[in-house]
C-alpha atoms as a PDB file:
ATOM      1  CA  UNK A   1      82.158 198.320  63.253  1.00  0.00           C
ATOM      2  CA  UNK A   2      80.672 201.900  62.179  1.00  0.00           C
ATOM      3  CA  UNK A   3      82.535 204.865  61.251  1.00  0.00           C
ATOM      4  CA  UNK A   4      81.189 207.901  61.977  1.00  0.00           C
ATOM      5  CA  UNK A   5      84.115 210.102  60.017  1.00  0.00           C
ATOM      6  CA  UNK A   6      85.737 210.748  63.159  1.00  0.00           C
ATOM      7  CA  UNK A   7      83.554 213.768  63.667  1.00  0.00           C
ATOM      8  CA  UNK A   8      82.337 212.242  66.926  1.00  0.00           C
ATOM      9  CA  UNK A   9      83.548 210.388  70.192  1.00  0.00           C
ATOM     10  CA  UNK A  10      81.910 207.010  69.173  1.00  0.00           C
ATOM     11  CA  UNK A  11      81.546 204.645  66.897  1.00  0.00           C
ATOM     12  CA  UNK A  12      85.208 205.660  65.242  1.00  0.00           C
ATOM     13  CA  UNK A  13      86.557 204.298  68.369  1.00  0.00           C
ATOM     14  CA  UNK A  14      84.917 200.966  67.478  1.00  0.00           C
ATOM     15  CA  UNK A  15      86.821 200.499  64.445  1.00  0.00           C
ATOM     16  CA  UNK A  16      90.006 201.178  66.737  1.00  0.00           C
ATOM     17  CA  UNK A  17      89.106 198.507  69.249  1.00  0.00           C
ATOM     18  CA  UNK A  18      88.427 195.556  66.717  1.00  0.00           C
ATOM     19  CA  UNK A  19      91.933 196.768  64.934  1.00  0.00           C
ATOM     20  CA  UNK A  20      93.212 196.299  68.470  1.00  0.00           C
ATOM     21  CA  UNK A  21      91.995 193.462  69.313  1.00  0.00           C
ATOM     22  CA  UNK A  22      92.889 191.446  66.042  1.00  0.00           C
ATOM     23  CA  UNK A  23      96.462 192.540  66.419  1.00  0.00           C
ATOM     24  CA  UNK A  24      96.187 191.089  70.024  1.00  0.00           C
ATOM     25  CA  UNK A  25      94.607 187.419  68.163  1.00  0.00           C
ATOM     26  CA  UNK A  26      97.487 187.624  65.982  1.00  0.00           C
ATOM     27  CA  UNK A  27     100.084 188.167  68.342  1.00  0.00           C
ATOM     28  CA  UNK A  28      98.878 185.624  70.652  1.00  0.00           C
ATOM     29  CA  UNK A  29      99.225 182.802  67.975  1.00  0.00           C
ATOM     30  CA  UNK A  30     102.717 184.318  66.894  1.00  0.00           C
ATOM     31  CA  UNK A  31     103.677 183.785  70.746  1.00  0.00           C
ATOM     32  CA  UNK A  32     102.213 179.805  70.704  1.00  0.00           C
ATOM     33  CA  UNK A  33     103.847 179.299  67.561  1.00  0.00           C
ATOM     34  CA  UNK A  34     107.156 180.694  68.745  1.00  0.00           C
ATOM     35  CA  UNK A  35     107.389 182.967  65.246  1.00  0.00           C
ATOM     36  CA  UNK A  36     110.152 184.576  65.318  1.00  0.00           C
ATOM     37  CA  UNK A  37     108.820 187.876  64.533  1.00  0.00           C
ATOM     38  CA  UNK A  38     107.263 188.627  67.603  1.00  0.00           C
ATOM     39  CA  UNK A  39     109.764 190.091  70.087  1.00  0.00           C
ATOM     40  CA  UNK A  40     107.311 192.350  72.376  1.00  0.00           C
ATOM     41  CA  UNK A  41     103.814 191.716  73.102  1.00  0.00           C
ATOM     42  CA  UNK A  42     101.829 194.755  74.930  1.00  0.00           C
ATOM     43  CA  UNK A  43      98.266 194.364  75.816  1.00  0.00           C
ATOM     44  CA  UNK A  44      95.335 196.023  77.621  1.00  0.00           C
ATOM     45  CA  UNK A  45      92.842 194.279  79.693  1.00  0.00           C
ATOM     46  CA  UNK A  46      90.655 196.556  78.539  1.00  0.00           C
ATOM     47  CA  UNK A  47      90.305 194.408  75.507  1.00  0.00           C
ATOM     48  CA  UNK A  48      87.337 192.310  75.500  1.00  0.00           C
ATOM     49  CA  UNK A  49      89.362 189.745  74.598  1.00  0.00           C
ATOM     50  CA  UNK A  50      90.852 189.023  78.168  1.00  0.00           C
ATOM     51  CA  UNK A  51      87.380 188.288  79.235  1.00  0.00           C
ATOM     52  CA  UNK A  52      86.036 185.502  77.071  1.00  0.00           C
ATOM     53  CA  UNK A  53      89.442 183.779  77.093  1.00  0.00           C
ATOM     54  CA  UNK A  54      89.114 180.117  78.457  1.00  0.00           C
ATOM     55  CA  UNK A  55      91.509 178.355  81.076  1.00  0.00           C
ATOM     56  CA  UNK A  56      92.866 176.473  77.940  1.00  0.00           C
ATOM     57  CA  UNK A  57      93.513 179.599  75.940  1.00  0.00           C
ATOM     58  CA  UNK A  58      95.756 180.927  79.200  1.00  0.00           C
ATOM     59  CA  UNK A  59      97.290 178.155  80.057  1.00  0.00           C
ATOM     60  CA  UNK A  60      98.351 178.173  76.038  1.00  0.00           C
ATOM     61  CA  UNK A  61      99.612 181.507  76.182  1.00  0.00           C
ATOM     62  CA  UNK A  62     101.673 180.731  79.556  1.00  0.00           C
ATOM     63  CA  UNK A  63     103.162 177.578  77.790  1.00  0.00           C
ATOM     64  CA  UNK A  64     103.707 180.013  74.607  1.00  0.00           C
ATOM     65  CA  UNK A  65     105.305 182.609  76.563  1.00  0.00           C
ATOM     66  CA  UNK A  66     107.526 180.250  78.699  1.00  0.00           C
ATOM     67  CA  UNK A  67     108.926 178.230  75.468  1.00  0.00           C
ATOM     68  CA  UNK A  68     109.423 181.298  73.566  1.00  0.00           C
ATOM     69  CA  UNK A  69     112.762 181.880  72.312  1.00  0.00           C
ATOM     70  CA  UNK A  70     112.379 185.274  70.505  1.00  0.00           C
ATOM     71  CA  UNK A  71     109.610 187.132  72.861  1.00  0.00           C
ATOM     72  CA  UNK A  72     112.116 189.616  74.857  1.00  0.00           C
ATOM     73  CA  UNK A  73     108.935 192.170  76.322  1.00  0.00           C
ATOM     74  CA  UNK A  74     105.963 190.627  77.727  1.00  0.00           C
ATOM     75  CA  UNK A  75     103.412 193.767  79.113  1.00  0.00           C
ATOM     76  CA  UNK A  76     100.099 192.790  80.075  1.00  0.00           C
ATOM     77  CA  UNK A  77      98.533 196.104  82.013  1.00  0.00           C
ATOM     78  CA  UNK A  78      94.940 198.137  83.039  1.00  0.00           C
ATOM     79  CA  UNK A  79      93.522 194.956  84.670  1.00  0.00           C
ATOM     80  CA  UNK A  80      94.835 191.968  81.454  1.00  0.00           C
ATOM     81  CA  UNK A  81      95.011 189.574  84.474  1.00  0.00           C
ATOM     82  CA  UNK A  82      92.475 190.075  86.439  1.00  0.00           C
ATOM     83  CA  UNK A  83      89.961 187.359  87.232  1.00  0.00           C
END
């Protein structure tokens, strides 16, 4: 990603996204290996990520969620599941 110094509307949001979108990677594995940490997981669809994920990778992340004995929140908004 680019940063621009935040002077402008772009390429600082870039850096934001990516951020975003690891934390989302990370908090998906924390949910399929039920860690303990991970009480509340909030996501976008607006992430990219929601696109390129496979049947596999959902139905993982529906077995994670199901089995999960520490998530409490699950908040998946703006579009997350649609096809």
């Amino acid at each position: 990603a680019v940063f621009d110094g935040g002077g402008g509307n772009g390429p600082i949001y870039e850096i934001q996204d990516v951020r975003l979108e690891e934390t989302l990677i990370d908090d998906m594995q924390k949910v399929k290996a039920n860690d303990p940490s991970l009480t509340e997981l909030e996501a976008s669809g607006s992430y990219g990520l929601f696109r390129v994920l496979t049947d596999e990778d959902w139905e993982q992340l529906g077995r994670g969620v199901t089995e999960s004995d520490f998530l409490e929140t699950l908040c998946l908004y703006e579009g997350a599941l649609d096809d």
